[in-house]
Protein backbone atom coordinates (compact mmCIF):
# COMPACT_ATOMS: atom_id res chain seq x y z
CA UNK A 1 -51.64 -78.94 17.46
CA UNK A 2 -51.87 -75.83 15.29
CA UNK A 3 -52.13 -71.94 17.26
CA UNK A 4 -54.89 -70.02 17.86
CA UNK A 5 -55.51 -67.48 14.97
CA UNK A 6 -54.97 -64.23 16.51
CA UNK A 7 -56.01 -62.42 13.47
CA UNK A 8 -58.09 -63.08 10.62
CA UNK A 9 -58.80 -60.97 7.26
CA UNK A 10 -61.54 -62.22 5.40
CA UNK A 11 -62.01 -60.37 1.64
CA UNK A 12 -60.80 -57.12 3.13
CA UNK A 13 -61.36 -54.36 0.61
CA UNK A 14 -60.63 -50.51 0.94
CA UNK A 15 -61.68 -48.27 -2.09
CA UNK A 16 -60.81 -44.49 -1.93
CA UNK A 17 -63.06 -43.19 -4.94
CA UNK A 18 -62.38 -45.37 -7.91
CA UNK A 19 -59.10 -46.53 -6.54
CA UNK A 20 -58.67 -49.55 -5.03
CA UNK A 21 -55.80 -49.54 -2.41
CA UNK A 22 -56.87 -53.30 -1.30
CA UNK A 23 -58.07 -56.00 -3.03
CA UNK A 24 -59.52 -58.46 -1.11
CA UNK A 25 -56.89 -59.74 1.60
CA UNK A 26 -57.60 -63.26 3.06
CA UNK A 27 -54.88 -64.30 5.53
CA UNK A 28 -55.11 -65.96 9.11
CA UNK A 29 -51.99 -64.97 11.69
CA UNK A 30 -51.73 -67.41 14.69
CA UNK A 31 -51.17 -66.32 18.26
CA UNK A 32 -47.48 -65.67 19.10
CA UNK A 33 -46.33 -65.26 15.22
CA UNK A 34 -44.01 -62.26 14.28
CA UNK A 35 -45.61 -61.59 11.09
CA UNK A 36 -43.69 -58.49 8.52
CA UNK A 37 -45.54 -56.97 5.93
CA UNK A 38 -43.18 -55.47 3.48
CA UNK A 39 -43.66 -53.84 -0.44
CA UNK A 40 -43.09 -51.20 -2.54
CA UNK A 41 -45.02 -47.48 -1.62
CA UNK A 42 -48.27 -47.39 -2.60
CA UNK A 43 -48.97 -51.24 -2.29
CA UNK A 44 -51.26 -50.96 0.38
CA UNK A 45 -49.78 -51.59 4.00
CA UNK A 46 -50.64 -48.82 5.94
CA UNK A 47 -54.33 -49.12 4.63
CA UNK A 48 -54.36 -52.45 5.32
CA UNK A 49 -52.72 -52.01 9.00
CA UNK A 50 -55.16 -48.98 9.67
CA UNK A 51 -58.08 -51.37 8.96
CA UNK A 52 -56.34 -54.46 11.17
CA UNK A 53 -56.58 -51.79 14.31
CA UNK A 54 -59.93 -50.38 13.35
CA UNK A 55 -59.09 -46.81 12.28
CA UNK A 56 -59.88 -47.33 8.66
CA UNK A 57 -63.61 -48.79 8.41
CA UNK A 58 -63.15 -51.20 5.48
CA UNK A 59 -65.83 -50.87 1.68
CA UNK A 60 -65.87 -55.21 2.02
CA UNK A 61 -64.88 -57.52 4.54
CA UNK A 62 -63.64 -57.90 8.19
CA UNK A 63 -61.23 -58.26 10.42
CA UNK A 64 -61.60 -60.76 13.19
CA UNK A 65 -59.15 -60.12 16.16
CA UNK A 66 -59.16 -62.81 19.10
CA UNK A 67 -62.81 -63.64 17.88
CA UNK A 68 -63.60 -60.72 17.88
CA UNK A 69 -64.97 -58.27 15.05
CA UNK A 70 -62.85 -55.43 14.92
CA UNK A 71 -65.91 -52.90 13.89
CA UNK A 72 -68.82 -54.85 16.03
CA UNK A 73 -66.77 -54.91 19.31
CA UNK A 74 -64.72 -52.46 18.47
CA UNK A 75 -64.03 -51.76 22.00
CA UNK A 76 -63.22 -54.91 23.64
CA UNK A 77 -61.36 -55.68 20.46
CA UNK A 78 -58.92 -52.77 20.99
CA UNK A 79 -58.18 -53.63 24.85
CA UNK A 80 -56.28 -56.56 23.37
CA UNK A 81 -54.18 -53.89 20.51
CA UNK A 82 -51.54 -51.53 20.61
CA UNK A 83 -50.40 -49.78 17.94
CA UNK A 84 -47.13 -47.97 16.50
CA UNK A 85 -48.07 -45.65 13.77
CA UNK A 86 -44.57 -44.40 11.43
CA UNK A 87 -45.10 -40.94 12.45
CA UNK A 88 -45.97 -41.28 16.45
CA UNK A 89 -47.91 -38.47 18.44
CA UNK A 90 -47.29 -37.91 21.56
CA UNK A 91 -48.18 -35.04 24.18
CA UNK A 92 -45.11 -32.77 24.51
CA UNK A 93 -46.08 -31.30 27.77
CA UNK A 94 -45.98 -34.56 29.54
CA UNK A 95 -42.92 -36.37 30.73
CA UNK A 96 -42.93 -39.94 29.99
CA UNK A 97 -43.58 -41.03 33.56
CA UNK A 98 -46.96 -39.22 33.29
CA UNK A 99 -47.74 -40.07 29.82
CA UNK A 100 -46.93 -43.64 31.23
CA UNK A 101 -49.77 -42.94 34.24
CA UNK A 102 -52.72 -41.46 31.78
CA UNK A 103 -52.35 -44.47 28.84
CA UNK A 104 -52.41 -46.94 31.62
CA UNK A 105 -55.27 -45.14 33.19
CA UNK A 106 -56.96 -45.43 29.93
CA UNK A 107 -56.43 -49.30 29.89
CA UNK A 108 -57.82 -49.65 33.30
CA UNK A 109 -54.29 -50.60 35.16
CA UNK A 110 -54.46 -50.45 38.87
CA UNK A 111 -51.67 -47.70 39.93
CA UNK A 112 -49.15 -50.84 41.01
CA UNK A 113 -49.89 -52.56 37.78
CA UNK A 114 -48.70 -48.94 36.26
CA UNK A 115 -45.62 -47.99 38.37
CA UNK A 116 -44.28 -51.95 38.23
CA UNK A 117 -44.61 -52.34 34.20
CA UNK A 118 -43.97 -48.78 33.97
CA UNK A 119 -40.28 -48.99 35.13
CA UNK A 120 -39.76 -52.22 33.50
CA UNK A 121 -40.15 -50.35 29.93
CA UNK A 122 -38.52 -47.22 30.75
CA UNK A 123 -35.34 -49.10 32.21
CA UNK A 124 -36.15 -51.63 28.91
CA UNK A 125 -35.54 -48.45 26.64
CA UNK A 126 -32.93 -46.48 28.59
CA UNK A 127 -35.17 -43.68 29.30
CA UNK A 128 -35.59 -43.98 33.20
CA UNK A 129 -32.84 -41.54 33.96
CA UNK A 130 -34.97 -38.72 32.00
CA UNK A 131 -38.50 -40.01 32.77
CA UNK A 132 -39.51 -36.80 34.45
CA UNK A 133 -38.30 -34.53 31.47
CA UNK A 134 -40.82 -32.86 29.38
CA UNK A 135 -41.23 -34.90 26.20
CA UNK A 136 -40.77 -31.71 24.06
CA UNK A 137 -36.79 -32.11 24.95
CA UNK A 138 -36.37 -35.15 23.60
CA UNK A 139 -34.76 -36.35 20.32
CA UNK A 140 -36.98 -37.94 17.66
CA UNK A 141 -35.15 -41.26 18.91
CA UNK A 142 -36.11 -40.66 22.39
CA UNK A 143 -39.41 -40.05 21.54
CA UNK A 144 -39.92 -43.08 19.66
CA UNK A 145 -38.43 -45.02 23.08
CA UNK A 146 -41.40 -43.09 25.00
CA UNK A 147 -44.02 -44.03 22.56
CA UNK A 148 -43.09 -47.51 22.03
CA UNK A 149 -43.00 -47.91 26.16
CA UNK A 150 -46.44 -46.50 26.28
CA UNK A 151 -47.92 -49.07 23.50
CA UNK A 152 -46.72 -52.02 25.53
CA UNK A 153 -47.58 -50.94 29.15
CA UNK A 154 -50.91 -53.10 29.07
CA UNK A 155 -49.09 -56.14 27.97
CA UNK A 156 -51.16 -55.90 24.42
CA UNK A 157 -51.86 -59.79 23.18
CA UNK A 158 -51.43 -57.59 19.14
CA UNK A 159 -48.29 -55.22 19.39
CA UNK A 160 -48.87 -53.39 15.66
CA UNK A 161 -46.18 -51.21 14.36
CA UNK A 162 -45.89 -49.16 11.19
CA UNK A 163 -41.91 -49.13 9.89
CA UNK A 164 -41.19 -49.73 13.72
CA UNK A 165 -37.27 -49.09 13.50
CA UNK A 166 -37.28 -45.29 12.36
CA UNK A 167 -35.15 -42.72 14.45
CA UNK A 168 -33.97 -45.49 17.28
CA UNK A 169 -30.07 -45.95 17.29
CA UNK A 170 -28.12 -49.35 16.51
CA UNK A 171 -28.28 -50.15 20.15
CA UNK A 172 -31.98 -49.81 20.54
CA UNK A 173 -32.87 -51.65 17.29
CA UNK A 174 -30.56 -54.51 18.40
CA UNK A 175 -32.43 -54.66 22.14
CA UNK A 176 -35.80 -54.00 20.33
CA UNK A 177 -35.57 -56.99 17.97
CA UNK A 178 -34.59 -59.19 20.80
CA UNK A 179 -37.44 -58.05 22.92
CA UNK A 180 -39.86 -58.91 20.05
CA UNK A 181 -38.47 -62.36 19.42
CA UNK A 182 -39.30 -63.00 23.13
CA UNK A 183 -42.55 -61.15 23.76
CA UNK A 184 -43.47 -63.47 20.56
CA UNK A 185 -42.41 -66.34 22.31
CA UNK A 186 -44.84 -65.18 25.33
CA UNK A 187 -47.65 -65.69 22.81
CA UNK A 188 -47.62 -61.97 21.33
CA UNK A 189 -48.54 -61.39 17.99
CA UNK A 190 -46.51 -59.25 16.57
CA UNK A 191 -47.10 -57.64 13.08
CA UNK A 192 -45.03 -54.81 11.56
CA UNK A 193 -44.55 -53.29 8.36
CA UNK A 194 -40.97 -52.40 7.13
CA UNK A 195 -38.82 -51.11 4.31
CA UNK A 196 -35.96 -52.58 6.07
CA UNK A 197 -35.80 -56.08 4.06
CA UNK A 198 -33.08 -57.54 5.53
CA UNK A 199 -34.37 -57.14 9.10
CA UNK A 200 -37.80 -58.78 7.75
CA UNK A 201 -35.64 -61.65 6.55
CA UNK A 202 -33.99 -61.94 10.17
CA UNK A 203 -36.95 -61.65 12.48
CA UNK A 204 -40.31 -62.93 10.56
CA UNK A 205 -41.82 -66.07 11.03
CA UNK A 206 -43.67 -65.27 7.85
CA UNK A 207 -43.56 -62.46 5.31
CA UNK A 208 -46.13 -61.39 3.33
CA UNK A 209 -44.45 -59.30 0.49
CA UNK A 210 -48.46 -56.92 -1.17
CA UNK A 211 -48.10 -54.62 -4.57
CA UNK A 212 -50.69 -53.00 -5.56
CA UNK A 213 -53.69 -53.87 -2.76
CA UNK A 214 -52.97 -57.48 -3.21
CA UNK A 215 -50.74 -60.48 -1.37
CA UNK A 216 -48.51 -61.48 -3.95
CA UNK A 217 -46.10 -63.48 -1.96
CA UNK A 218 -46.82 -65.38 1.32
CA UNK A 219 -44.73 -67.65 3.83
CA UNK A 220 -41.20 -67.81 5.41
CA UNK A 221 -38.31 -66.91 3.57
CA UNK A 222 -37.38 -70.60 3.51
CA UNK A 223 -40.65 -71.34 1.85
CA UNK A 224 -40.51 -68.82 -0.44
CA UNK A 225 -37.17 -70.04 -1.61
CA UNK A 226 -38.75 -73.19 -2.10
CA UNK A 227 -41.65 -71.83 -3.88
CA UNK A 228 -39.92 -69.55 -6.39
CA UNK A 229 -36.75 -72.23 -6.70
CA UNK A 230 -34.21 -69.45 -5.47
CA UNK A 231 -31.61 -69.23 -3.07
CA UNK A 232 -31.82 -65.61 -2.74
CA UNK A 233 -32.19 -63.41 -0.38
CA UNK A 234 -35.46 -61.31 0.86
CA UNK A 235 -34.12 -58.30 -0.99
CA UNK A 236 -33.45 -59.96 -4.51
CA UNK A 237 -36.63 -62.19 -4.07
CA UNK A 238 -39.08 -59.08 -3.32
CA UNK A 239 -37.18 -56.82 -6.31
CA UNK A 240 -38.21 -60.13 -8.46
CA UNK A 241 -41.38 -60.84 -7.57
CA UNK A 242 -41.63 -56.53 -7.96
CA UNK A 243 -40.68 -56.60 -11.42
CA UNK A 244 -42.96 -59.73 -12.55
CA UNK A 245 -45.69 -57.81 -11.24
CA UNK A 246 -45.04 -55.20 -13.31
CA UNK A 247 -44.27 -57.07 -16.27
CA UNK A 248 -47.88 -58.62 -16.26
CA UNK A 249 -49.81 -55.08 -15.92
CA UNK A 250 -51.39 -53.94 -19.14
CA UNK A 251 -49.10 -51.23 -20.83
């Protein structure tokens, strides 16, 4: 029996000007993948990852999340989303107990449903021992621990990061990659953009590899092999598929 799509993209375009930064995406994710979007700057991943969460309205096409369209129920849509941007914001003045309190206040958690998840994530992320620290303190490490606690306090069925992995230490990334192979199993969707190629090659069910605005490269790294006859890794793969693409560009 095949998943549920959590996601789907149908002839997403974003134009800034003349420019196209994406070209028409068409992709489906199912419920519970871990799904890694990975390419060179300027190939489009952020654009396409603001539009997934609805902060970029697209010029053509939608995004469909959990049946619902992202800019026609934009609302109820988001209830099922969080989202890790590469440069997190978060309000300095608050420790991350109350931070914790107001984003679950804004996701309608009862106080129990706060306090009992709540601890769960700070304890997850080694942070409960300074949870009632001012935020401004903290290291850019720590921060990112705060913020990513805060993003999964509702139990979000679409956990979205942007280059997740910046700032945490060995430790963390190790704990954090194990905690999104088994919220995945729990039926999250995870999707994440990275730079970090060999840690897309460890944790994605699929990879979609985009260069300029467009999906050049789509499946697991096993069927990529098989597709492109190589027994490669990620990293040699993408720097092929990288330079073909270039290759065929007009000079």
């Amino acid at each position: 029996m095949s998943r549920v799509p959590m996601i789907k993209i149908e002839g997403l375009k974003k134009n800034y000007g003349t420019k196209e930064a994406v070209k028409g995406l068409d992709l489906e994710i199912p419920e519970g993948e871990l799904f890694v979007l990975v390419g060179p700057n300027g190939a489009g991943k952020t654009t396409t990852i603001k539009m997934l969460v609805g902060l970029l309205r697209p010029s053509a096409g939608r995004v469909v999340i959990g049946g619902l369209d992202i800019q026609k129920n934009s609302t109820d849509a988001k209830q099922l989303i969080s989202f890790v941007p590469d440069t997190p914001y978060v309000y300095e003045k608050l420790t991350p107990w109350e931070l914790l309190r107001f984003v679950g206040k804004l996701y309608k958690m009862t106080p129990g449903e706060i306090e009992k998840r709540g601890a769960e994530l700070l304890r997850f992320f080694s942070i409960a021992d300074v949870q009632d620290v001012l935020i401004e303190e903290f290291s850019h490490g720590m921060r990112q621990k705060v913020v990513l606690s805060a993003s999964l306090l509702h139990n979000p069925k679409l956990f979205v990061l942007d280059e997740p992995m910046v700032g945490l230490d060995p430790v963390s990334i190790k704990n954090f990659k194990d905690f999104l192979r088994h919220e995945a199993r729990q039926k999250m969707t995870v999707i994440f953009s990275s730079h970090m190629l060999s840690m897309a090659e460890e944790l994605a069910d699929r990879i979609a590899i985009m260069d300029h605005g467009r999906i050049i490269a789509l499946g697991s790294v096993a069927e990529l092999r098989q597709k492109y006859q190589s027994q490669e890794n990620l990293e040699q793969m993408f720097m092929n598929l990288i330079e073909k693409e270039e290759m065929r560009k007009p000079q």
